[in-house]
N, C-alpha and C. Protein backbone atom coordinates (compact mmCIF):
# COMPACT_ATOMS: atom_id res chain seq x y z
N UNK A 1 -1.49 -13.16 1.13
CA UNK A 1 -1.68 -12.16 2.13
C UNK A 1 -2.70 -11.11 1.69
N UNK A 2 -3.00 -10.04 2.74
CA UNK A 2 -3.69 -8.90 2.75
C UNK A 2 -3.35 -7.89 2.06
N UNK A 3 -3.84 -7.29 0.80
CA UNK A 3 -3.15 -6.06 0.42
C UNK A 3 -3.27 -4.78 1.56
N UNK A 4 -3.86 -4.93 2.85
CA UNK A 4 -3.91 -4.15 3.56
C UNK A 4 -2.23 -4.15 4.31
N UNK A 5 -1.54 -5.37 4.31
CA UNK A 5 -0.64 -5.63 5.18
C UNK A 5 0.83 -4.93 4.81
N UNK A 6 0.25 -4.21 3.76
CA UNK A 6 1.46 -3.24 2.78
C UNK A 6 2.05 -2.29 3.68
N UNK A 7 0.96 -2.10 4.51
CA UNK A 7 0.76 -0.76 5.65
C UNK A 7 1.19 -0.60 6.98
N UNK A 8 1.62 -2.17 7.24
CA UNK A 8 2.12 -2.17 8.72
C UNK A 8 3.60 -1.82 8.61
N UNK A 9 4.75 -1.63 7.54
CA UNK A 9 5.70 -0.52 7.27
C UNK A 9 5.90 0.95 6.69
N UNK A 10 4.37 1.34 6.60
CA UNK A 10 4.05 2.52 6.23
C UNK A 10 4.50 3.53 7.01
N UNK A 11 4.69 3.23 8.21
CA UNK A 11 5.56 4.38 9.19
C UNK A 11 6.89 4.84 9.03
N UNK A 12 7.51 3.39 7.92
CA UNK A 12 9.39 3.88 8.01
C UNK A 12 9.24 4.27 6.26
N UNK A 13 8.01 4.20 5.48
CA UNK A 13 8.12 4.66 4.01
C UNK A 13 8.44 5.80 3.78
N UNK A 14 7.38 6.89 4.68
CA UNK A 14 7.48 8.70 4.25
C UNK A 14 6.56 8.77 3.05
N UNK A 15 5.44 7.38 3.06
CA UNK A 15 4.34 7.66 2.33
C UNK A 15 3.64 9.57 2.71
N UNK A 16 3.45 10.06 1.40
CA UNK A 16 2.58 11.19 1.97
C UNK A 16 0.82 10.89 1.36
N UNK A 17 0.40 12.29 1.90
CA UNK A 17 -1.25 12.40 1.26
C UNK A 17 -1.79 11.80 -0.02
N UNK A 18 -1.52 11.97 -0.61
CA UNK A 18 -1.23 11.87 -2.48
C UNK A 18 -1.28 10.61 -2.42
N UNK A 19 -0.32 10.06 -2.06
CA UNK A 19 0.13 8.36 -2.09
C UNK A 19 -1.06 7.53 -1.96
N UNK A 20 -1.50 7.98 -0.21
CA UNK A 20 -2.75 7.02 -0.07
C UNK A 20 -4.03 7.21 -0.56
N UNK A 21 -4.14 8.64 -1.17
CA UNK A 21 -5.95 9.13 -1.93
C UNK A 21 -5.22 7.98 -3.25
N UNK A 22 -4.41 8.07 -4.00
CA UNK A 22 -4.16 7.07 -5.68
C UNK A 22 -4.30 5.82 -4.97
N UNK A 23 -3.78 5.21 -3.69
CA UNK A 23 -4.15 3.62 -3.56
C UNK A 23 -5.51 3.30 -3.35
N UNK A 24 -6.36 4.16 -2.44
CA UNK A 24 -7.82 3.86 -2.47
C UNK A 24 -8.49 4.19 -3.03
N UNK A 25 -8.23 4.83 -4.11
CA UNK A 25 -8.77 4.91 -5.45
C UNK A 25 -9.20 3.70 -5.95
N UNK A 26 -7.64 3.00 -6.42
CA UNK A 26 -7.63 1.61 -6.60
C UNK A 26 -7.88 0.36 -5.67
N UNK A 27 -7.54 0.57 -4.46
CA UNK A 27 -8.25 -0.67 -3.48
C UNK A 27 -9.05 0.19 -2.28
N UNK A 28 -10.23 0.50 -2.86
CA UNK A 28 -10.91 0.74 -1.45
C UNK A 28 -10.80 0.23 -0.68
N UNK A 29 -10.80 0.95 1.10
CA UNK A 29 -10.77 0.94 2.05
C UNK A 29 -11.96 -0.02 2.50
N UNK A 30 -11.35 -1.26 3.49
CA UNK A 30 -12.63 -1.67 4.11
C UNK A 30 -13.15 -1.06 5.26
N UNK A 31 -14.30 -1.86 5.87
CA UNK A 31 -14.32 -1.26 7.09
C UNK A 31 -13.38 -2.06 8.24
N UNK A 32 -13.17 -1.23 8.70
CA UNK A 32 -12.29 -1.65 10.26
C UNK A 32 -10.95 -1.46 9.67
N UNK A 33 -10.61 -1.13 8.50
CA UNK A 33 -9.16 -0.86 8.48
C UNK A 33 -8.42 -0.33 8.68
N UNK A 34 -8.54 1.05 9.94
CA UNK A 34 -7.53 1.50 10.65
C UNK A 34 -7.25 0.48 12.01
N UNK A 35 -8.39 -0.55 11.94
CA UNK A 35 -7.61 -0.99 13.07
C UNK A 35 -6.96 -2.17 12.95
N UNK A 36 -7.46 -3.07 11.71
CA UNK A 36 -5.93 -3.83 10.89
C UNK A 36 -4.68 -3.42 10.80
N UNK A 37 -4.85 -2.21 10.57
CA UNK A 37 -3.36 -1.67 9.83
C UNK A 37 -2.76 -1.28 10.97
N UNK A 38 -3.32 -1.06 12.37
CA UNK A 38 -2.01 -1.24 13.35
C UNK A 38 -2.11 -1.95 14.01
N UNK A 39 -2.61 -3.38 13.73
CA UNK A 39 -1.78 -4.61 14.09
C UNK A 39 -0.88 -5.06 13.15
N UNK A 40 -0.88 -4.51 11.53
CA UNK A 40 0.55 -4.63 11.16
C UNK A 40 0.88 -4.02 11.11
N UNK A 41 1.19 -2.95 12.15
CA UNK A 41 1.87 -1.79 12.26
C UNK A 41 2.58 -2.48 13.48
N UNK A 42 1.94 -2.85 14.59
CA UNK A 42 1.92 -3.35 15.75
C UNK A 42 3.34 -4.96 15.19
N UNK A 43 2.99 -5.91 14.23
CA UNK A 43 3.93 -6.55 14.13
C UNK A 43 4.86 -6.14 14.00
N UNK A 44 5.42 -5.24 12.74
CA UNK A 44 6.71 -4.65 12.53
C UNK A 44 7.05 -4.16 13.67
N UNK A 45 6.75 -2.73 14.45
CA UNK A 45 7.39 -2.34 15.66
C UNK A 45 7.39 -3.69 16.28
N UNK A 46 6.80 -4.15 16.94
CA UNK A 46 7.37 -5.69 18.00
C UNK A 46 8.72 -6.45 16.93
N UNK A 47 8.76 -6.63 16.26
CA UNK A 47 9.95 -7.33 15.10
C UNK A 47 10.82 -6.37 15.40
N UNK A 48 11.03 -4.78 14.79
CA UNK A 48 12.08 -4.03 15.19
C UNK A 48 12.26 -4.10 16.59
N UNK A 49 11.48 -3.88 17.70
CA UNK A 49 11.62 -3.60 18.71
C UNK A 49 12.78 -5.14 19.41
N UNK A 50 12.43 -6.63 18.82
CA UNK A 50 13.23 -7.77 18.76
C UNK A 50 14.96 -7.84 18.29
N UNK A 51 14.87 -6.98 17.15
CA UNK A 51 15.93 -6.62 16.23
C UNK A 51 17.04 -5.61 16.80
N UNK A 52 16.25 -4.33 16.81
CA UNK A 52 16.92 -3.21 17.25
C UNK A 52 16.62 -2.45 18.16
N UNK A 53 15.97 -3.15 19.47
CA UNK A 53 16.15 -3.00 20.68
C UNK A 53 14.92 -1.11 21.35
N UNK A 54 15.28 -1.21 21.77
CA UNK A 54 14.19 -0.17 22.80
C UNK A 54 13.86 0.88 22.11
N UNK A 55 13.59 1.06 21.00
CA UNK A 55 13.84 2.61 20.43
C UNK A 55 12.60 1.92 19.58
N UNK A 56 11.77 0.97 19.54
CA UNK A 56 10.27 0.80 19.05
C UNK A 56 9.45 0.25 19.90
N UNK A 57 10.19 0.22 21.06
CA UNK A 57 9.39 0.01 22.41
C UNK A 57 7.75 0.95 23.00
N UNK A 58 8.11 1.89 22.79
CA UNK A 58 6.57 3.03 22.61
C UNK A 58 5.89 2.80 21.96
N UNK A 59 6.29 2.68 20.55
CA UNK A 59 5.67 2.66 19.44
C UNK A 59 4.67 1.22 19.74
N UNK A 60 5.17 0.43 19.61
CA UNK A 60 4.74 -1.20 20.41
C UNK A 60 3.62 -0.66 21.37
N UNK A 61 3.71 -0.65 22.35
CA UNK A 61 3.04 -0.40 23.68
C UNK A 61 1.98 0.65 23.43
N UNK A 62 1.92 1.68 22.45
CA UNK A 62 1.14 2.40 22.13
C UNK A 62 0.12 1.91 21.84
N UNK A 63 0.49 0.79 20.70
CA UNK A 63 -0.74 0.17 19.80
C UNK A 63 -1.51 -0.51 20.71
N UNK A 64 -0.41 -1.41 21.56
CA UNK A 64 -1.07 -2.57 22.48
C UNK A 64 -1.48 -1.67 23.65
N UNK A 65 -1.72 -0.69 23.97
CA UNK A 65 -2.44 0.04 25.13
C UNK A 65 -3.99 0.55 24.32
N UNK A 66 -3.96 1.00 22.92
CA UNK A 66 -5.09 0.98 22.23
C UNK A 66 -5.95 0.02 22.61
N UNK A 67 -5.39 -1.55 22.21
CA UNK A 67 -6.34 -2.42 22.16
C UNK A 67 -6.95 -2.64 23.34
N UNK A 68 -6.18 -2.91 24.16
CA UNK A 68 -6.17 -2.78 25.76
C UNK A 68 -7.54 -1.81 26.13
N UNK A 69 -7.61 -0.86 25.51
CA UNK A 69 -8.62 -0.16 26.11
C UNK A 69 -10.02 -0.38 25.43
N UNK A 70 -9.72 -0.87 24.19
CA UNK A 70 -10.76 -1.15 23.11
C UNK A 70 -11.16 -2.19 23.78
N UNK A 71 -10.66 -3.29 24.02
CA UNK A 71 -11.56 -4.91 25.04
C UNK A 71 -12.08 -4.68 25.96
N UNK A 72 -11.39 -2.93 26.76
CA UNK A 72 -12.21 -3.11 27.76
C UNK A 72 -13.39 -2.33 28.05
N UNK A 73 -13.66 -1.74 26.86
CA UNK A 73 -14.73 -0.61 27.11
C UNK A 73 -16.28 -1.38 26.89
């Protein structure tokens, strides 16, 4: 896998500031990688949202209304 894909549970960690300046220290950032990291952001919420029901439903639909607008511009 992606060492980027560390990141699509980065929302339920309570990673702070600090955390992510010491990782890209060590693995620079590519380009386009904010928008990798919420499609695995985007998997996990859809998985919770499967699991434990409506309460990652926004979160989901958020990402996928992003892209949504990104294809269509």
């Amino acid at each position: 896998g992606h060492n980027e894909a560390e990141f699509g549970m980065s929302w339920c960690a309570g990673f702070g500031g600090p955390f992510y300046s010491s990782y890209f220290e060590v693995m620079p950032k590519q380009q386009g990688f904010e928008k990798r990291r919420d499609l695995y952001m985007l998997y996990h919420y859809l998985n919770h949202y499967n699991l434990f029901g409506s309460g990652y439903r926004s979160s989901a639909m958020s990402i996928i209304d992003d892209y949504i607008r990104i294809l269509n511009a």
